[in-house]
Protein backbone atom coordinates (compact mmCIF):
# COMPACT_ATOMS: atom_id res chain seq x y z
CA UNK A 1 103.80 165.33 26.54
CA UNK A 2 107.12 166.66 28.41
CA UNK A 3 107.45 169.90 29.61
CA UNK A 4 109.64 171.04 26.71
CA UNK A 5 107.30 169.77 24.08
CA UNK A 6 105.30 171.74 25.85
CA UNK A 7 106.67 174.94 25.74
CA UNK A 8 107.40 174.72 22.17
CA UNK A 9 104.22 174.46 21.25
CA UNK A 10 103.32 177.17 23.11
CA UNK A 11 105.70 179.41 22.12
CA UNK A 12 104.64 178.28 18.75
CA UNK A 13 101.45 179.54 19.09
CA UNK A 14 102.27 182.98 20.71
CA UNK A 15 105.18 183.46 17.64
CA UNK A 16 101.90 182.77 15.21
CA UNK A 17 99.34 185.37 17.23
CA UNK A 18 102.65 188.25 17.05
CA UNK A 19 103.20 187.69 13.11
CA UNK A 20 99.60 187.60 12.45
CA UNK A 21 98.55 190.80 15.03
CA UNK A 22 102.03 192.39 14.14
CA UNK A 23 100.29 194.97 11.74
CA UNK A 24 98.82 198.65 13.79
CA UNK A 25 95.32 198.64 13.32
CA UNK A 26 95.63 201.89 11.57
CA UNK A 27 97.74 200.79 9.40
CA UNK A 28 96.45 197.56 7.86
CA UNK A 29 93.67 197.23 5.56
CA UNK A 30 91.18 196.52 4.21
CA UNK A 31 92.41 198.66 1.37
CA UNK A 32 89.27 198.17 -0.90
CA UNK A 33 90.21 196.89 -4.62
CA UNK A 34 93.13 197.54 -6.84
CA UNK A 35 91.96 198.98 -10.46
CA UNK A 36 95.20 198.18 -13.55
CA UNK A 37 95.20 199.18 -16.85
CA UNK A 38 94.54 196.20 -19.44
CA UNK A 39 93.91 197.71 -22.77
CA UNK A 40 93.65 201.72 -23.99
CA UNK A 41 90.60 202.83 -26.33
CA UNK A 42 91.75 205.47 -28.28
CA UNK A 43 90.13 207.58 -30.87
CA UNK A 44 90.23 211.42 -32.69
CA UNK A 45 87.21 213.40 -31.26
CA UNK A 46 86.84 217.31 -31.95
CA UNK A 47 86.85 218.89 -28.82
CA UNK A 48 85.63 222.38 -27.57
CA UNK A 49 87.17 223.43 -24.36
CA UNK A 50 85.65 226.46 -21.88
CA UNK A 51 87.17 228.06 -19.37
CA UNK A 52 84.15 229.55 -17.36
CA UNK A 53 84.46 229.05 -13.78
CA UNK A 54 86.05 225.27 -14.44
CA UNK A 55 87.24 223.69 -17.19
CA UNK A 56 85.09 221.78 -19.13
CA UNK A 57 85.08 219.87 -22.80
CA UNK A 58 82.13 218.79 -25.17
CA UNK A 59 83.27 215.78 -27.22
CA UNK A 60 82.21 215.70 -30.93
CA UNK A 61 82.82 213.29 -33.95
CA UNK A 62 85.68 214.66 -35.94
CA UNK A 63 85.51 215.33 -39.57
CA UNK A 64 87.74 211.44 -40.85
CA UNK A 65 89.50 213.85 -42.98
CA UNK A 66 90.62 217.32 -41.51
CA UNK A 67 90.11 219.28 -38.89
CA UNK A 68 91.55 222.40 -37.42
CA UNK A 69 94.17 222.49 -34.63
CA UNK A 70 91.62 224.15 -32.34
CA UNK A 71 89.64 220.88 -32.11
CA UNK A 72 91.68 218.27 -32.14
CA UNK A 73 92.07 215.66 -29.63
CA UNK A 74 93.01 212.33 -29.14
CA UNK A 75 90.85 210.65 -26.80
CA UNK A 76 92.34 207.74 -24.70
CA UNK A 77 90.04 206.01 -22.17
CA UNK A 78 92.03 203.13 -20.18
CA UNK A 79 89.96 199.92 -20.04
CA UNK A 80 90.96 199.00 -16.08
CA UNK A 81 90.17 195.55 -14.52
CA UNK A 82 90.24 194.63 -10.52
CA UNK A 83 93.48 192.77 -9.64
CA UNK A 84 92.15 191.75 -6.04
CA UNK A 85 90.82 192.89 -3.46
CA UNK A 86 93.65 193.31 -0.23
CA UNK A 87 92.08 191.16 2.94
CA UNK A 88 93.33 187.78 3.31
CA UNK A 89 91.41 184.49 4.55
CA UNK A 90 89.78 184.53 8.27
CA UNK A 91 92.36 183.54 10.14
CA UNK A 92 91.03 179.69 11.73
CA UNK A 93 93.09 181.69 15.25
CA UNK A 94 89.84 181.83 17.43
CA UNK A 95 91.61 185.14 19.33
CA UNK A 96 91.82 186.68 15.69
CA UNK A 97 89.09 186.61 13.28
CA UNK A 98 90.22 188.49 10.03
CA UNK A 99 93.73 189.28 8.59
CA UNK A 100 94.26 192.26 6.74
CA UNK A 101 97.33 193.31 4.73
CA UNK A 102 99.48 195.83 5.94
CA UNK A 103 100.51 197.80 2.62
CA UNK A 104 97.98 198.48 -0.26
CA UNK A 105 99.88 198.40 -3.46
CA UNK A 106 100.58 202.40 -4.74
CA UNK A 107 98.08 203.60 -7.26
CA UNK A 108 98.66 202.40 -10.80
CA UNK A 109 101.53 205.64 -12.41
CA UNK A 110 101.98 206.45 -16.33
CA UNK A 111 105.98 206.42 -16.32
CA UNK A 112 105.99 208.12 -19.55
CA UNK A 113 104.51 208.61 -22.93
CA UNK A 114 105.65 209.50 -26.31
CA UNK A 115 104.34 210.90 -30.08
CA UNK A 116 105.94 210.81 -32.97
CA UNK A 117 104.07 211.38 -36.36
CA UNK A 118 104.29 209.57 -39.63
CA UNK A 119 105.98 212.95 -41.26
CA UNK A 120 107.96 215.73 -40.15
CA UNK A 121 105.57 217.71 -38.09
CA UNK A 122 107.23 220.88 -38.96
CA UNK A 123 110.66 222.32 -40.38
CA UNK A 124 112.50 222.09 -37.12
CA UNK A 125 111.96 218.09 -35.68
CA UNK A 126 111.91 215.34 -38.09
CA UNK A 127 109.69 211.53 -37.69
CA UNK A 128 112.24 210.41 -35.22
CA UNK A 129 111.32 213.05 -32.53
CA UNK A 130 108.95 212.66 -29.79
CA UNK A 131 106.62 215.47 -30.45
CA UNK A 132 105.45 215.87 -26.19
CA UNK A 133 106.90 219.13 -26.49
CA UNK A 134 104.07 220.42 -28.83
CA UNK A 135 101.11 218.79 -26.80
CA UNK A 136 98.99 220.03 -23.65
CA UNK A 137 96.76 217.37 -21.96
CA UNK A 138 93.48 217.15 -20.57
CA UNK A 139 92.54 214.13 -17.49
CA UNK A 140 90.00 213.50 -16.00
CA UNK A 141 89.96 211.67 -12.49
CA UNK A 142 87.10 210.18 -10.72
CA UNK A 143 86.18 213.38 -9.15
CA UNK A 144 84.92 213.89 -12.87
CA UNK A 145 87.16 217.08 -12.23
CA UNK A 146 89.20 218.05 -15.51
CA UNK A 147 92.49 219.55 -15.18
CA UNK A 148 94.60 220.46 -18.30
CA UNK A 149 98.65 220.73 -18.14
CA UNK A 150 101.71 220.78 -20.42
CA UNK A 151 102.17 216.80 -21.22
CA UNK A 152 105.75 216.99 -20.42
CA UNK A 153 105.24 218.60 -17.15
CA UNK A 154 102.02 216.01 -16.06
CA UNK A 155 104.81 213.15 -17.26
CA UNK A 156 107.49 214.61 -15.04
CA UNK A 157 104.92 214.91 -12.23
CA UNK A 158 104.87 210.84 -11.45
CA UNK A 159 100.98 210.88 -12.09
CA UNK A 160 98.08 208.37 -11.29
CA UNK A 161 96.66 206.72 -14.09
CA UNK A 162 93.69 208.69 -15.06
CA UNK A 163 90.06 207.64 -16.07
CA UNK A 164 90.14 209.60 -19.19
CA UNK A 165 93.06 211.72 -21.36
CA UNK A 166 92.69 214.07 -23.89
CA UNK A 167 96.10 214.46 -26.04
CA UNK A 168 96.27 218.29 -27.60
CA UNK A 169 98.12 220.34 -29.57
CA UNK A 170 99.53 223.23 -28.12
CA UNK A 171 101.44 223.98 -31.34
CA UNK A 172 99.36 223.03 -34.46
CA UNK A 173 101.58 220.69 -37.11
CA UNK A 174 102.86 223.12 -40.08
CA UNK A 175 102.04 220.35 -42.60
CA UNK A 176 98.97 220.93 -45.34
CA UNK A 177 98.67 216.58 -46.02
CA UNK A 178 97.48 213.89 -44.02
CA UNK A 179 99.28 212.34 -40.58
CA UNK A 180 99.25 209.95 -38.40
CA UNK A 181 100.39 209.92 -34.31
CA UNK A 182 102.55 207.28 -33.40
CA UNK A 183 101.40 207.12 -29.38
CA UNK A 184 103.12 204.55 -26.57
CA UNK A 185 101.94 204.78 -23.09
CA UNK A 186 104.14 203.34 -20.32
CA UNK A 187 102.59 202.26 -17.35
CA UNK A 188 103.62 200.67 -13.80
CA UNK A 189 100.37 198.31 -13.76
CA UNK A 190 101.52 195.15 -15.10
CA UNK A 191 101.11 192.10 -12.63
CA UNK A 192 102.42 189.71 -15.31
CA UNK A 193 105.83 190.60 -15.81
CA UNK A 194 109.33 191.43 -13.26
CA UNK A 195 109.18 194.65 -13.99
CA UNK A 196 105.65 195.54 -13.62
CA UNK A 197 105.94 198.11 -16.76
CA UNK A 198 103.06 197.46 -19.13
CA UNK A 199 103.57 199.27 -22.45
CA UNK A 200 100.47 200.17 -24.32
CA UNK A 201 100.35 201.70 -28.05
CA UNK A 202 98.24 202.58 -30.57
CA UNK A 203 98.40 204.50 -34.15
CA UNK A 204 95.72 207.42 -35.10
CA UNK A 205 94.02 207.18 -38.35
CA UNK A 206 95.56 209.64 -40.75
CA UNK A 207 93.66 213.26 -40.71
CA UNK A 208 94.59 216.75 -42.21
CA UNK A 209 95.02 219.87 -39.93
CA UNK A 210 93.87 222.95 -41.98
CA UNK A 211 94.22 225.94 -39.55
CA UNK A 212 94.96 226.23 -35.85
């Protein structure tokens, strides 16, 4: 072997040992496992809410065919699956036993989400308006903490997906006949597609609000 084959393989070896060790040990992983979104389960529940010294709910089943604006709720649980988990095959580099990735992927965002209703919700918007605007919202994390904000300002706030939402009126429907939410959840989950949006959507079962 001549000298220069020689130094090429050496140099070789040292450019392998820099690209693998090139990540700061407080930096790269492991990360533990990445949770995405593959379905929503979504239903209408009744819902009492108290405000003692945290917020808390009790869920019950809703009357199918009216309830008052006090109690209702549309429940949406996110079904999430494990994409992978972030350390990479022991490296067969004697001098380096086990590669970890460098960047976790971000937490799984909801981008944006959307209501419209079946018929005008009320004298001023008509079915072509998304009704966020008269909805609050109610997520729960997996500190089992529950934390309830205006749905338009949670949207704007770039939030993690949560483990559990609660869709509710701030401004009861001024309707006296049955209706149905239109609901569309955008996500930034997706793995399968170039733009890593995953749209997820769902229609409520038609129910009558009687009072708020």
């Amino acid at each position: 072997m001549t000298y220069k084959t020689i130094l090429a393989f050496f140099s070789l070896i040292v450019g392998l040992n820099l690209l693998v060790t090139s990540c700061n040990s407080e930096e790269c992983g492991p990360f533990g496992e990445y949770y995405y979104t593959s379905s929503l389960k979504a239903h209408l529940v009744a819902l009492k809410i108290s405000n003692n010294s945290e917020l808390s709910v009790s869920i019950e089943s809703i009357n199918p065919l009216e309830t008052t604006g006090e109690q209702f709720s549309i429940n949406i649980t996110p079904n999430k699956e494990i994409l992978s988990v972030f350390t990479k095959p022991t490296s067969n580099l004697k001098w380096n036993t086990l590669v970890y990735a460098c960047s976790p992927l971000p937490p799984e965002k909801v981008k944006n989400i959307s209501i419209h209703s079946d018929i005008p919700f009320n004298s001023n918007v008509d079915i072509t308006t998304n009704l966020v605007d008269y909805f609050d919202i109610i997520v729960k994390y997996d500190d089992n903490r529950l934390n309830r904000f205006s749905l338009t300002e949670w949207i704007d706030s770039d939030p993690p997906m949560p483990d559990e939402i609660f869709l509710l009126f701030n401004t009861a429907p001024e309707i006296d006949q049955p209706i149905k939410f239109n609901v569309e959840l955008l996500s930034d989950g997706a793995r399968n597609s170039s733009s890593n949006e995953e749209l997820f959507e769902f229609m409520t079962n038609p129910i009558t609000i009687i009072s708020f």
